[in-house]
PDB file of N, CA and C in Angstrom:
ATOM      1  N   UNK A   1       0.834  -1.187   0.000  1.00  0.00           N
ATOM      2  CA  UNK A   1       0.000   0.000   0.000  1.00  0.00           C
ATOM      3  C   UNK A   1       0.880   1.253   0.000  1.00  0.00           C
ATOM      4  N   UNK A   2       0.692   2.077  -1.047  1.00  0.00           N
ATOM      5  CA  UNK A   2       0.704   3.591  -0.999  1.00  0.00           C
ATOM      6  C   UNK A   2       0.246   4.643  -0.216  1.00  0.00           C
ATOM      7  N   UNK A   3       0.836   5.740   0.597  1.00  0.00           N
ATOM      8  CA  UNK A   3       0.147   6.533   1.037  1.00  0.00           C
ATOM      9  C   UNK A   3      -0.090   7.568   0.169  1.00  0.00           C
ATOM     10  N   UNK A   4      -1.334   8.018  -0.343  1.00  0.00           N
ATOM     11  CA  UNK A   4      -1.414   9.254  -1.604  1.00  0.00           C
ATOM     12  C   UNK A   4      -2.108  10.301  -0.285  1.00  0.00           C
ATOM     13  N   UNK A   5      -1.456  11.503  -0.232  1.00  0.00           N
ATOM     14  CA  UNK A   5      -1.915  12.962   0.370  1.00  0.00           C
ATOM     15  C   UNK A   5      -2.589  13.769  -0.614  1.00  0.00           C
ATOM     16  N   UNK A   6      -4.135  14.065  -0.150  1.00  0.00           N
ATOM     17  CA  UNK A   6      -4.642  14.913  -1.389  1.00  0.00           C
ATOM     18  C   UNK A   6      -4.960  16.656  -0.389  1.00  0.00           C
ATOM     19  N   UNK A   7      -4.291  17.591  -1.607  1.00  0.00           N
ATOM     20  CA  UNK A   7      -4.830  18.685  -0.796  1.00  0.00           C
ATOM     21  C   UNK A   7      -6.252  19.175  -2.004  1.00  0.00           C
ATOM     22  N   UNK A   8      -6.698  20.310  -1.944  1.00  0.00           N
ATOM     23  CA  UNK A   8      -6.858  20.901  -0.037  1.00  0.00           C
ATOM     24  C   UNK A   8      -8.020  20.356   0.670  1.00  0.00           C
ATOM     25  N   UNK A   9      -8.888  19.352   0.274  1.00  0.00           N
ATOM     26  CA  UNK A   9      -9.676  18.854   1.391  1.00  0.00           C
ATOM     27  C   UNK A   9      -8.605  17.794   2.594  1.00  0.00           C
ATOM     28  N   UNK A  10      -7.128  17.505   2.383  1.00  0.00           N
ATOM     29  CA  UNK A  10      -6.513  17.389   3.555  1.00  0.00           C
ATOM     30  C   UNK A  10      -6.660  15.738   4.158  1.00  0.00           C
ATOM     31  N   UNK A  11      -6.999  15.129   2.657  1.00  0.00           N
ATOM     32  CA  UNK A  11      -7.116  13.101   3.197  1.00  0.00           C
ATOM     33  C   UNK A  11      -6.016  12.578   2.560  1.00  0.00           C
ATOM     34  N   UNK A  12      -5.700  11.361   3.432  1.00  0.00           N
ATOM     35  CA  UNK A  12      -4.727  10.494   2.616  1.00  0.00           C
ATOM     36  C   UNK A  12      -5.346   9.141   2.500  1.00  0.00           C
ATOM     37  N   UNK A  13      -4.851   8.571   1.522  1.00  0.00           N
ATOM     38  CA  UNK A  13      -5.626   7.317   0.878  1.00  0.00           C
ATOM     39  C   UNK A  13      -4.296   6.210   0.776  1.00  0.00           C
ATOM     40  N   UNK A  14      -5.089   4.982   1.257  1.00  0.00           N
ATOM     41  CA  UNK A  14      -4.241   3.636   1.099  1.00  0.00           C
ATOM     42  C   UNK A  14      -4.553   3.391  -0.314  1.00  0.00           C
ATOM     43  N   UNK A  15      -3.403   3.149  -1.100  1.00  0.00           N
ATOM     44  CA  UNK A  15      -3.707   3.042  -2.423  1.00  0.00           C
ATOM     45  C   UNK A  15      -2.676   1.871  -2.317  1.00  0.00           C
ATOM     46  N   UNK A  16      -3.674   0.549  -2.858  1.00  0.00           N
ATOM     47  CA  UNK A  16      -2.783  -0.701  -3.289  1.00  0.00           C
ATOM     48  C   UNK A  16      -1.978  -1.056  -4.585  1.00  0.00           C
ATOM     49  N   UNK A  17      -1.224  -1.398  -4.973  1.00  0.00           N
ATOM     50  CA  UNK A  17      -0.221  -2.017  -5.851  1.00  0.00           C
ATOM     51  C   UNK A  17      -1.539  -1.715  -6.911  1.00  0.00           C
ATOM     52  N   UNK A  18      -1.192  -1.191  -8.433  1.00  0.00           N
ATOM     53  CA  UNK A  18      -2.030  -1.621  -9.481  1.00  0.00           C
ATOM     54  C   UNK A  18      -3.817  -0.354  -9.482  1.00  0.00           C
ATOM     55  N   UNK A  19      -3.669  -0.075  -7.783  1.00  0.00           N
ATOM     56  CA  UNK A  19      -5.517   0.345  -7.731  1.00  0.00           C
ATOM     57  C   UNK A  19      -4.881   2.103  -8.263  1.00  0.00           C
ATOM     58  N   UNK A  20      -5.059   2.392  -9.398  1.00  0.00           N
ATOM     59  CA  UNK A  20      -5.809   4.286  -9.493  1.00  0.00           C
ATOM     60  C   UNK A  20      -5.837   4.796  -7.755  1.00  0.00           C
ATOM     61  N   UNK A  21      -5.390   6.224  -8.329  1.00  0.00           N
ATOM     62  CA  UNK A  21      -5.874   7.185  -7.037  1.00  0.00           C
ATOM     63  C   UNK A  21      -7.349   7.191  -7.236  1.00  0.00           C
ATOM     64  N   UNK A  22      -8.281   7.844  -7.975  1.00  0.00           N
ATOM     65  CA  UNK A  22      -9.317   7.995  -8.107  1.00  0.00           C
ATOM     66  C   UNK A  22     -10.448   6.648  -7.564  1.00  0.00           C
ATOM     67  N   UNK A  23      -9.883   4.842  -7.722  1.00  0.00           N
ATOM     68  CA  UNK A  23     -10.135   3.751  -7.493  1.00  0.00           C
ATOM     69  C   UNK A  23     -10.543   4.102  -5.928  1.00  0.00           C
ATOM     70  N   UNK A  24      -9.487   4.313  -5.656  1.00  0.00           N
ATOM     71  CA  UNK A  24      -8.681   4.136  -3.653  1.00  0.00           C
ATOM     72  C   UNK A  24      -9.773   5.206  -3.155  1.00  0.00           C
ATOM     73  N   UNK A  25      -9.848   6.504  -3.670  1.00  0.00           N
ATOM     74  CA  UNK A  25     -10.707   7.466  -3.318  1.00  0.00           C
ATOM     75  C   UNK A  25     -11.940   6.975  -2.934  1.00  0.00           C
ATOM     76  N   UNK A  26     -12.752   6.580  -4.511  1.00  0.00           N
ATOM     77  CA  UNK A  26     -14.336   6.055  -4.037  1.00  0.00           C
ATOM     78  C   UNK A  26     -14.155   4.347  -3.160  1.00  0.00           C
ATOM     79  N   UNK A  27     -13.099   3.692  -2.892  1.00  0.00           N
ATOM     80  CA  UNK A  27     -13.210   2.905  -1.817  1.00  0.00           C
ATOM     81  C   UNK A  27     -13.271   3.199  -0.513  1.00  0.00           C
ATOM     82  N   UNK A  28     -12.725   4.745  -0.570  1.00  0.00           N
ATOM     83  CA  UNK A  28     -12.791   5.177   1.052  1.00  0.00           C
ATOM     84  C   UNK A  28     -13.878   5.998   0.991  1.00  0.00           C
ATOM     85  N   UNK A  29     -14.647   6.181   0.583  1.00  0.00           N
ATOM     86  CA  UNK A  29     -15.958   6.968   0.622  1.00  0.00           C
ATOM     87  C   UNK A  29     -15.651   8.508  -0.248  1.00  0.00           C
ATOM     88  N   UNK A  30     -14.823   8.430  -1.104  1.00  0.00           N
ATOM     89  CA  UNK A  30     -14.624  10.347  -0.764  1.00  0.00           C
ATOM     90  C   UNK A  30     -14.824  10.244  -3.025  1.00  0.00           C
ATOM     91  N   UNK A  31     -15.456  10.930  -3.565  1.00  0.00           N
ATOM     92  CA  UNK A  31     -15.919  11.273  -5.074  1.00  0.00           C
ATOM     93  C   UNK A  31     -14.309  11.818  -5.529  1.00  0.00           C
ATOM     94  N   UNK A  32     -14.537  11.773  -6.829  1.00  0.00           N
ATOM     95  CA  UNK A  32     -13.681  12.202  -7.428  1.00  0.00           C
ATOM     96  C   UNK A  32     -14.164  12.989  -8.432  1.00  0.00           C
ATOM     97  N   UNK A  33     -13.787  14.112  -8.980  1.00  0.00           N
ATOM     98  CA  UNK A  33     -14.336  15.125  -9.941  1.00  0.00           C
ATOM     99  C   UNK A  33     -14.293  14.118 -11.531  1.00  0.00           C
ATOM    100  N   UNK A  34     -15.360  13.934 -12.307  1.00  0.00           N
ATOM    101  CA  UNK A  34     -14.981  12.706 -13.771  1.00  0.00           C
ATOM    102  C   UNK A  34     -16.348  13.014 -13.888  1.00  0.00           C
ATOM    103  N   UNK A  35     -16.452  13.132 -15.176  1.00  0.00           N
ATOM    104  CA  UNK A  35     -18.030  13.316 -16.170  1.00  0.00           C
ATOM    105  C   UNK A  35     -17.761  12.126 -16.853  1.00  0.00           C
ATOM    106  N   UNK A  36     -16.371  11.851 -17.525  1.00  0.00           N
ATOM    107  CA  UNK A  36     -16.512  10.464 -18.271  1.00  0.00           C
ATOM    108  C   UNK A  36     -16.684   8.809 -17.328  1.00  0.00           C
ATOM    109  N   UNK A  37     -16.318   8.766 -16.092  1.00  0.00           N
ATOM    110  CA  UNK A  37     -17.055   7.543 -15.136  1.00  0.00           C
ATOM    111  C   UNK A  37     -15.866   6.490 -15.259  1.00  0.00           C
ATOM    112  N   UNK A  38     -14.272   7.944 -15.167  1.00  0.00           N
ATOM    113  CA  UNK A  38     -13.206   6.741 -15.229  1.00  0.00           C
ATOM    114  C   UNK A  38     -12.522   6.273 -16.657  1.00  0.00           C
ATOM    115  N   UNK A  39     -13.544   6.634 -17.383  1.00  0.00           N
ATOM    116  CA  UNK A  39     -12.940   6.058 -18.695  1.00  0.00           C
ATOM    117  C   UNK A  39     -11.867   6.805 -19.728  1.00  0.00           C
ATOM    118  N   UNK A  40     -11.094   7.734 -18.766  1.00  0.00           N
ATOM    119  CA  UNK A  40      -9.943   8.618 -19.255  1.00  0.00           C
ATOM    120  C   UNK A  40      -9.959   9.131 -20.251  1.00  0.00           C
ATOM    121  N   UNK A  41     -11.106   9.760 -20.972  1.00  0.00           N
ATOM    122  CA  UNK A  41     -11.907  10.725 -21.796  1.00  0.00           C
ATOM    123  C   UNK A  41     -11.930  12.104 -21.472  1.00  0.00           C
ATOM    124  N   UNK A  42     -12.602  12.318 -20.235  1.00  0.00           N
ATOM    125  CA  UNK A  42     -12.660  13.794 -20.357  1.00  0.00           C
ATOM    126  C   UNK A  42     -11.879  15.170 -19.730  1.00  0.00           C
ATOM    127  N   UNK A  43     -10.711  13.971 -19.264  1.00  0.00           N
ATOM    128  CA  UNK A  43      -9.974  14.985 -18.421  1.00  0.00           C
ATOM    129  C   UNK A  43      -9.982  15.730 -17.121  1.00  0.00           C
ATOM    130  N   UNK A  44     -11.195  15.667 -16.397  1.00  0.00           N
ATOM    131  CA  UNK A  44     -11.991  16.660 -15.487  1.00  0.00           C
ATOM    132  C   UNK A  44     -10.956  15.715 -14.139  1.00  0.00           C
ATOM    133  N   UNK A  45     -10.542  14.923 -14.187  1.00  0.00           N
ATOM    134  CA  UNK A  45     -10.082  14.276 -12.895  1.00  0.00           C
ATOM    135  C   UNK A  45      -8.833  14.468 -13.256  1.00  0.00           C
ATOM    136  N   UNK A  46      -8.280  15.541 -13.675  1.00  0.00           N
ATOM    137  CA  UNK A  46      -6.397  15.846 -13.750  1.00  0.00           C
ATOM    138  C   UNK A  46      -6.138  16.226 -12.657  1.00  0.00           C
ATOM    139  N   UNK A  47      -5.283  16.281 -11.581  1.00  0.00           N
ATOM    140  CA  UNK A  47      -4.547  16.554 -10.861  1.00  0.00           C
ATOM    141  C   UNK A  47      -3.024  16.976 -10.897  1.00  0.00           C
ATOM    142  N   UNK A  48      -2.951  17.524  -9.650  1.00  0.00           N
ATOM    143  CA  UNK A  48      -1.260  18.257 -10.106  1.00  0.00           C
ATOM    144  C   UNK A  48      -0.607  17.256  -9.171  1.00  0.00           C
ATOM    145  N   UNK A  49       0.769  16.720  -9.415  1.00  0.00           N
ATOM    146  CA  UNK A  49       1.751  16.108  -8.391  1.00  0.00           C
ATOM    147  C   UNK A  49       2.251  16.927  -7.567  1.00  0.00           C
ATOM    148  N   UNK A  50       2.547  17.136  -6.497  1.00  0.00           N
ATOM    149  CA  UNK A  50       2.945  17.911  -5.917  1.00  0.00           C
ATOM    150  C   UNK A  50       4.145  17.563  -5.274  1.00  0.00           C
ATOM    151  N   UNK A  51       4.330  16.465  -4.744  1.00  0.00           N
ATOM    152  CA  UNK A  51       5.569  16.038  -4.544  1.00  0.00           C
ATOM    153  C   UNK A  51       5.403  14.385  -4.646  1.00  0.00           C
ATOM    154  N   UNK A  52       6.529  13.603  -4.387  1.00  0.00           N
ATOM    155  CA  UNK A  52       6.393  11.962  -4.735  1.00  0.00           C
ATOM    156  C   UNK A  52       6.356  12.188  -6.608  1.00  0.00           C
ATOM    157  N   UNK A  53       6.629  12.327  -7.539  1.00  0.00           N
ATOM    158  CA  UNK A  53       6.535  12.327  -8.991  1.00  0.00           C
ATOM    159  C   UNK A  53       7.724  10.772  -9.182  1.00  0.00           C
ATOM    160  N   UNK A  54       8.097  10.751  -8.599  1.00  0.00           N
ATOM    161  CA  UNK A  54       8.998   9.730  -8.880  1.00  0.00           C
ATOM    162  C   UNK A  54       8.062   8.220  -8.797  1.00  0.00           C
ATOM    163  N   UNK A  55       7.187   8.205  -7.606  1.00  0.00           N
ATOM    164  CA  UNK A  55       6.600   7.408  -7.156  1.00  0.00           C
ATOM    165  C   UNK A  55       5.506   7.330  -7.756  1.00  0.00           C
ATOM    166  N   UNK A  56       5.106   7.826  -9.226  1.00  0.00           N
ATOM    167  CA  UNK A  56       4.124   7.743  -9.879  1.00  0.00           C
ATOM    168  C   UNK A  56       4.762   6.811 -11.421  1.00  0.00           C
ATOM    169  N   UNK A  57       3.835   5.707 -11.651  1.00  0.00           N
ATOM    170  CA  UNK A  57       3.621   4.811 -12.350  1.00  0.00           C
ATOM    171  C   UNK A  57       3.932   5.513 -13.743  1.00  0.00           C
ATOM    172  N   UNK A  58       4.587   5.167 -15.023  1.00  0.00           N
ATOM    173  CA  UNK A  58       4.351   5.605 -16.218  1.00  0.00           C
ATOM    174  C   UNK A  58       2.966   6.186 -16.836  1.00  0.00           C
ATOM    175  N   UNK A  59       3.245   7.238 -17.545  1.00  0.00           N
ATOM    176  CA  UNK A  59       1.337   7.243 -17.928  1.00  0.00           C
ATOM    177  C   UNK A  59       1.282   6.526 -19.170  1.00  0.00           C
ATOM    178  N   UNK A  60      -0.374   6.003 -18.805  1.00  0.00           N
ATOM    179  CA  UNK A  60      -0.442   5.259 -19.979  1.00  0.00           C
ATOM    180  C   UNK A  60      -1.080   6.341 -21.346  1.00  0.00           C
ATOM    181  N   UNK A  61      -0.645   5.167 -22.477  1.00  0.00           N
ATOM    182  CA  UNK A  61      -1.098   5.758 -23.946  1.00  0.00           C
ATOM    183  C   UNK A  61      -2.708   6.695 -23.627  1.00  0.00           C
ATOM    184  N   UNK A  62      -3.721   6.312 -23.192  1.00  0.00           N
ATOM    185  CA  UNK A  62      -4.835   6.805 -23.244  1.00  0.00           C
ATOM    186  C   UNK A  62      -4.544   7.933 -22.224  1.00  0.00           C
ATOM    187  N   UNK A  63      -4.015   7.980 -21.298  1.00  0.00           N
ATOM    188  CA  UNK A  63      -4.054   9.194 -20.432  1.00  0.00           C
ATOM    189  C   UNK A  63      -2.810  10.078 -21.017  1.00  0.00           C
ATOM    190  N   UNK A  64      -2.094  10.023 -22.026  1.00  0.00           N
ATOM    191  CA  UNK A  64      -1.606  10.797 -22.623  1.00  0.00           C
ATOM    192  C   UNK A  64      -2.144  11.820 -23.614  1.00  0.00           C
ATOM    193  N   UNK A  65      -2.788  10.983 -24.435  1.00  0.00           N
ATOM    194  CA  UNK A  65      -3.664  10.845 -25.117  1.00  0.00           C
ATOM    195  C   UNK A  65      -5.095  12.310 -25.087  1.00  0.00           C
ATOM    196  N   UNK A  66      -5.255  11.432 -23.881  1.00  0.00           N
ATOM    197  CA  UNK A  66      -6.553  12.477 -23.048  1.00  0.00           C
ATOM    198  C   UNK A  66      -5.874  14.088 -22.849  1.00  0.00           C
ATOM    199  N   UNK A  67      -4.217  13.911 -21.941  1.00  0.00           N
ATOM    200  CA  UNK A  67      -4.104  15.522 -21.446  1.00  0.00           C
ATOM    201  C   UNK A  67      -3.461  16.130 -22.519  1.00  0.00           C
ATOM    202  N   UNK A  68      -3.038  15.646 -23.759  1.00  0.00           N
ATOM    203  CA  UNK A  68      -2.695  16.112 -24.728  1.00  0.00           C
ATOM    204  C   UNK A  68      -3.713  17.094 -25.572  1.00  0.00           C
ATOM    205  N   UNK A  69      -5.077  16.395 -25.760  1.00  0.00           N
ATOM    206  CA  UNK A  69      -6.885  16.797 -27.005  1.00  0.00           C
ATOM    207  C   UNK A  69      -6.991  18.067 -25.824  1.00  0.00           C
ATOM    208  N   UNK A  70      -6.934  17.729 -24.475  1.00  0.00           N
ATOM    209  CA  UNK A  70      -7.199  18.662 -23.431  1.00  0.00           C
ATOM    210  C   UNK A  70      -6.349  19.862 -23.324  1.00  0.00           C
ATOM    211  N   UNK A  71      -5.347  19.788 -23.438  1.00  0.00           N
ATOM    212  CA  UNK A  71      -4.282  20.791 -23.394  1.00  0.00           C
ATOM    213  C   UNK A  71      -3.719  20.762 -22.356  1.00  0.00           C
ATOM    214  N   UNK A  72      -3.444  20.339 -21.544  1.00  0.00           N
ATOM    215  CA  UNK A  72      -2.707  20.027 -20.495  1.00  0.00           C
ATOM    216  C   UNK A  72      -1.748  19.877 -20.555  1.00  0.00           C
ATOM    217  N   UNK A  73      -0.768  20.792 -20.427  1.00  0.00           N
ATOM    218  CA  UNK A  73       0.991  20.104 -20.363  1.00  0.00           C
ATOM    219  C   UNK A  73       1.604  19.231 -20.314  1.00  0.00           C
ATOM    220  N   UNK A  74       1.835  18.150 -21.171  1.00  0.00           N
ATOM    221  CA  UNK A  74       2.520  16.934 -20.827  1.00  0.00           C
ATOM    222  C   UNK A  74       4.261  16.834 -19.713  1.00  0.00           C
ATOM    223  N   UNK A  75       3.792  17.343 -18.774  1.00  0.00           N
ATOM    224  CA  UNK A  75       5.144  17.946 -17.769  1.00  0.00           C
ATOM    225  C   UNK A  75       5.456  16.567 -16.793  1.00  0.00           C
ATOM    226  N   UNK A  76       4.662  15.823 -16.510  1.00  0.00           N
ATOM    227  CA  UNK A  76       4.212  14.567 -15.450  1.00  0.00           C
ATOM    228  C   UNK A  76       4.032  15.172 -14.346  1.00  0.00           C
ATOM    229  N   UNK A  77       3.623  16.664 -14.011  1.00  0.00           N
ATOM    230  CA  UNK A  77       2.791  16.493 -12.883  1.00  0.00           C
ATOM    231  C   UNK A  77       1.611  17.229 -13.152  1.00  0.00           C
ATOM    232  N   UNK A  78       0.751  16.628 -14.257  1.00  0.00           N
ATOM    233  CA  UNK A  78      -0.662  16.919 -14.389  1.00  0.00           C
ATOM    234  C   UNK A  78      -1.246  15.301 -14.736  1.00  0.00           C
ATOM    235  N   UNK A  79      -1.762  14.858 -13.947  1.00  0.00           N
ATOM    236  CA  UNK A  79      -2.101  13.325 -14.268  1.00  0.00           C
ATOM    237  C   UNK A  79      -3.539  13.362 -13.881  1.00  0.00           C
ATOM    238  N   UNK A  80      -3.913  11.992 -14.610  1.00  0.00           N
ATOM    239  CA  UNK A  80      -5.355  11.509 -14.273  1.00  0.00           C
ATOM    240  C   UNK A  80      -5.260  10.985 -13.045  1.00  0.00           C
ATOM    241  N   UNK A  81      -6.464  10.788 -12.324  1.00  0.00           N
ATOM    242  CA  UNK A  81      -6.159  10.173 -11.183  1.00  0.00           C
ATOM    243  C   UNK A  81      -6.819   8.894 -11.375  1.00  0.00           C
ATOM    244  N   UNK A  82      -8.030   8.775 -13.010  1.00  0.00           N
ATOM    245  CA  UNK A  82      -8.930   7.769 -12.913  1.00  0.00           C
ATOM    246  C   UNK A  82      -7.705   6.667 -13.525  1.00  0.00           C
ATOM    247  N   UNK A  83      -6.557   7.364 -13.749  1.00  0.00           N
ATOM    248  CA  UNK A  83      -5.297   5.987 -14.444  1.00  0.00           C
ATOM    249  C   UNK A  83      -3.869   6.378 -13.772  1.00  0.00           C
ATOM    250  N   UNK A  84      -4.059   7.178 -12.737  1.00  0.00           N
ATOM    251  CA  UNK A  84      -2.482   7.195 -12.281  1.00  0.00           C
ATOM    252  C   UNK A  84      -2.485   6.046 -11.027  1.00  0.00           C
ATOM    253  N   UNK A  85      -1.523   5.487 -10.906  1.00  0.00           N
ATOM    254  CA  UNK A  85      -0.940   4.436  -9.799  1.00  0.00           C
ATOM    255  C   UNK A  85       0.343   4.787  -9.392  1.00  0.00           C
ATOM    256  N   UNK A  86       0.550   4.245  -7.926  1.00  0.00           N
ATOM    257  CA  UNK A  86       1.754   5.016  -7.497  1.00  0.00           C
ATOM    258  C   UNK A  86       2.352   3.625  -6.833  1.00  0.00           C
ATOM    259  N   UNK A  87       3.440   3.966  -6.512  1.00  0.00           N
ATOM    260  CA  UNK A  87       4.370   2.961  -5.783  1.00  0.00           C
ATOM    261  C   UNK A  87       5.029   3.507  -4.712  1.00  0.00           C
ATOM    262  N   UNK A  88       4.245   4.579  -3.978  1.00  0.00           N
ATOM    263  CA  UNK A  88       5.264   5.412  -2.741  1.00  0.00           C
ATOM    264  C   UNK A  88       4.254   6.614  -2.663  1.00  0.00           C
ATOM    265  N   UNK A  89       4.765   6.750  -1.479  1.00  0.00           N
ATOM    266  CA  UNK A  89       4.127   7.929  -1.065  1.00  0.00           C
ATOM    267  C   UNK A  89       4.253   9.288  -2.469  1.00  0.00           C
ATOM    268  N   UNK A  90       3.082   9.941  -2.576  1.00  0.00           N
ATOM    269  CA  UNK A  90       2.693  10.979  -2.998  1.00  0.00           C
ATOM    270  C   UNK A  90       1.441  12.009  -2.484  1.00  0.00           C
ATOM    271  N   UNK A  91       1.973  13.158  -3.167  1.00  0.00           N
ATOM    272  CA  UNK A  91       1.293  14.255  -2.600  1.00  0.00           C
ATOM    273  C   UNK A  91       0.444  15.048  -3.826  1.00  0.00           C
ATOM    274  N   UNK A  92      -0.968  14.710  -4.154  1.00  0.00           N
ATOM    275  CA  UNK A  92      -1.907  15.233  -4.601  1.00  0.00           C
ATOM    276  C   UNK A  92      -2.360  16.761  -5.218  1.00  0.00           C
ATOM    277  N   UNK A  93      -2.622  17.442  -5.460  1.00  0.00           N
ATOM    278  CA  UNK A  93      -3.702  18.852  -5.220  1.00  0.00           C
ATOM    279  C   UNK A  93      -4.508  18.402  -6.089  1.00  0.00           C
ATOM    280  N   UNK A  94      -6.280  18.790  -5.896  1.00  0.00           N
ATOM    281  CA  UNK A  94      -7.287  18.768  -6.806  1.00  0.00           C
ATOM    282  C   UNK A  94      -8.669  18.876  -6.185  1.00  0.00           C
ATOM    283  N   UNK A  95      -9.307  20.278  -6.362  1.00  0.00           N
ATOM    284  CA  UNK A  95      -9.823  21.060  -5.950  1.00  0.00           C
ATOM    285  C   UNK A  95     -11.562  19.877  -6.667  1.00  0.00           C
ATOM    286  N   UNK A  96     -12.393  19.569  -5.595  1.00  0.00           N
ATOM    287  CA  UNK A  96     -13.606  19.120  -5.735  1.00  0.00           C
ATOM    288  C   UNK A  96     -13.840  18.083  -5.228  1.00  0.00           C
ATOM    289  N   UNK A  97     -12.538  17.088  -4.617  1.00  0.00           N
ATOM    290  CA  UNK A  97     -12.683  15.860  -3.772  1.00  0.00           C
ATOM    291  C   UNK A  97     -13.515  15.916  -2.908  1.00  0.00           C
ATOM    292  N   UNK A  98     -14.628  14.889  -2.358  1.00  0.00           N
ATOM    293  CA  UNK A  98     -15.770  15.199  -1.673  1.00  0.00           C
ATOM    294  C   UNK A  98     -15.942  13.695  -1.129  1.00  0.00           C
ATOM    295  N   UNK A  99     -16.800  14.027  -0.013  1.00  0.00           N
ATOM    296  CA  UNK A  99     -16.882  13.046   0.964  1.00  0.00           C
ATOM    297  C   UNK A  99     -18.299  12.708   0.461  1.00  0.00           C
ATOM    298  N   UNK A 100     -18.603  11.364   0.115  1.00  0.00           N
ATOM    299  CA  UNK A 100     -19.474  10.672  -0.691  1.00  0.00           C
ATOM    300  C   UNK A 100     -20.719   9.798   0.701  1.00  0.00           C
ATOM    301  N   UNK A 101     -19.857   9.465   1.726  1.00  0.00           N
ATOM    302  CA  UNK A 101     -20.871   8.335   1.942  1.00  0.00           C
ATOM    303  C   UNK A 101     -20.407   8.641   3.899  1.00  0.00           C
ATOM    304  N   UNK A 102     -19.882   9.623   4.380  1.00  0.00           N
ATOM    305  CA  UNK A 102     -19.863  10.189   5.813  1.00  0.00           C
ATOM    306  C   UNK A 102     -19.023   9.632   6.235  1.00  0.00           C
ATOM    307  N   UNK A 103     -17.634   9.020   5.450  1.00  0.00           N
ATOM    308  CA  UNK A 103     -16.253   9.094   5.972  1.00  0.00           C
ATOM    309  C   UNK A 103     -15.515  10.557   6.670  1.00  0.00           C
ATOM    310  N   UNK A 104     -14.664  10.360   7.490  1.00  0.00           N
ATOM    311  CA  UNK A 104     -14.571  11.092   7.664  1.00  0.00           C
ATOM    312  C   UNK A 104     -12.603  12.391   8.027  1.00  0.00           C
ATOM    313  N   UNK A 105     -12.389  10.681   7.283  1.00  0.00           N
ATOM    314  CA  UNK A 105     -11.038  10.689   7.253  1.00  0.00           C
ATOM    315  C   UNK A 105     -10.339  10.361   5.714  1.00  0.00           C
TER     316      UNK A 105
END
């Protein structure tokens, strides 16, 4: 397990070998900002790295793909979260994370 830090709602998420940040998120109760439902289309779930970039997984072809049509800087710290995976601690920003089901951590 990964520890991922998301600001500014201020949670950290156990993220397992292989599981998406965005995955780990709606397992702990908390939404993730996505109109496309994950399917690395519409971009709306980009996030910035903030620190840990090392500890983030290659991006794949489709999430390149996606922040490229989008305009998003291909820099590696603007990632999807519905296809980024990490292997180490990282540190998040992405403004709309929301508490889904009265978690509270």
């Amino acid at each position: 397990m990964s520890l991922v830090h998301v600001d500014p709602i201020g949670i950290d998420l156990e993220v397992a070998a292989g599981q998406t940040v965005m995955a780990a998120a709606r397992a702990a109760g908390y939404g993730w900002p996505t109109v496309c439902d994950a399917s690395a289309s519409c971009g709306t779930c980009v996030s910035i790295v903030k620190d840990g970039i090392d500890n983030c997984a290659e991006m794949p072809d489709d999430e390149r793909e996606t922040l490229a049509r989008t305009l998003v800087p291909l820099d590696g710290q603007r990632r999807l979260a519905c296809r980024l995976t990490v292997n180490g601690p990282v540190t998040l920003s992405k403004r709309g994370v929301h508490v889904t089901d009265g978690s509270s951590s």
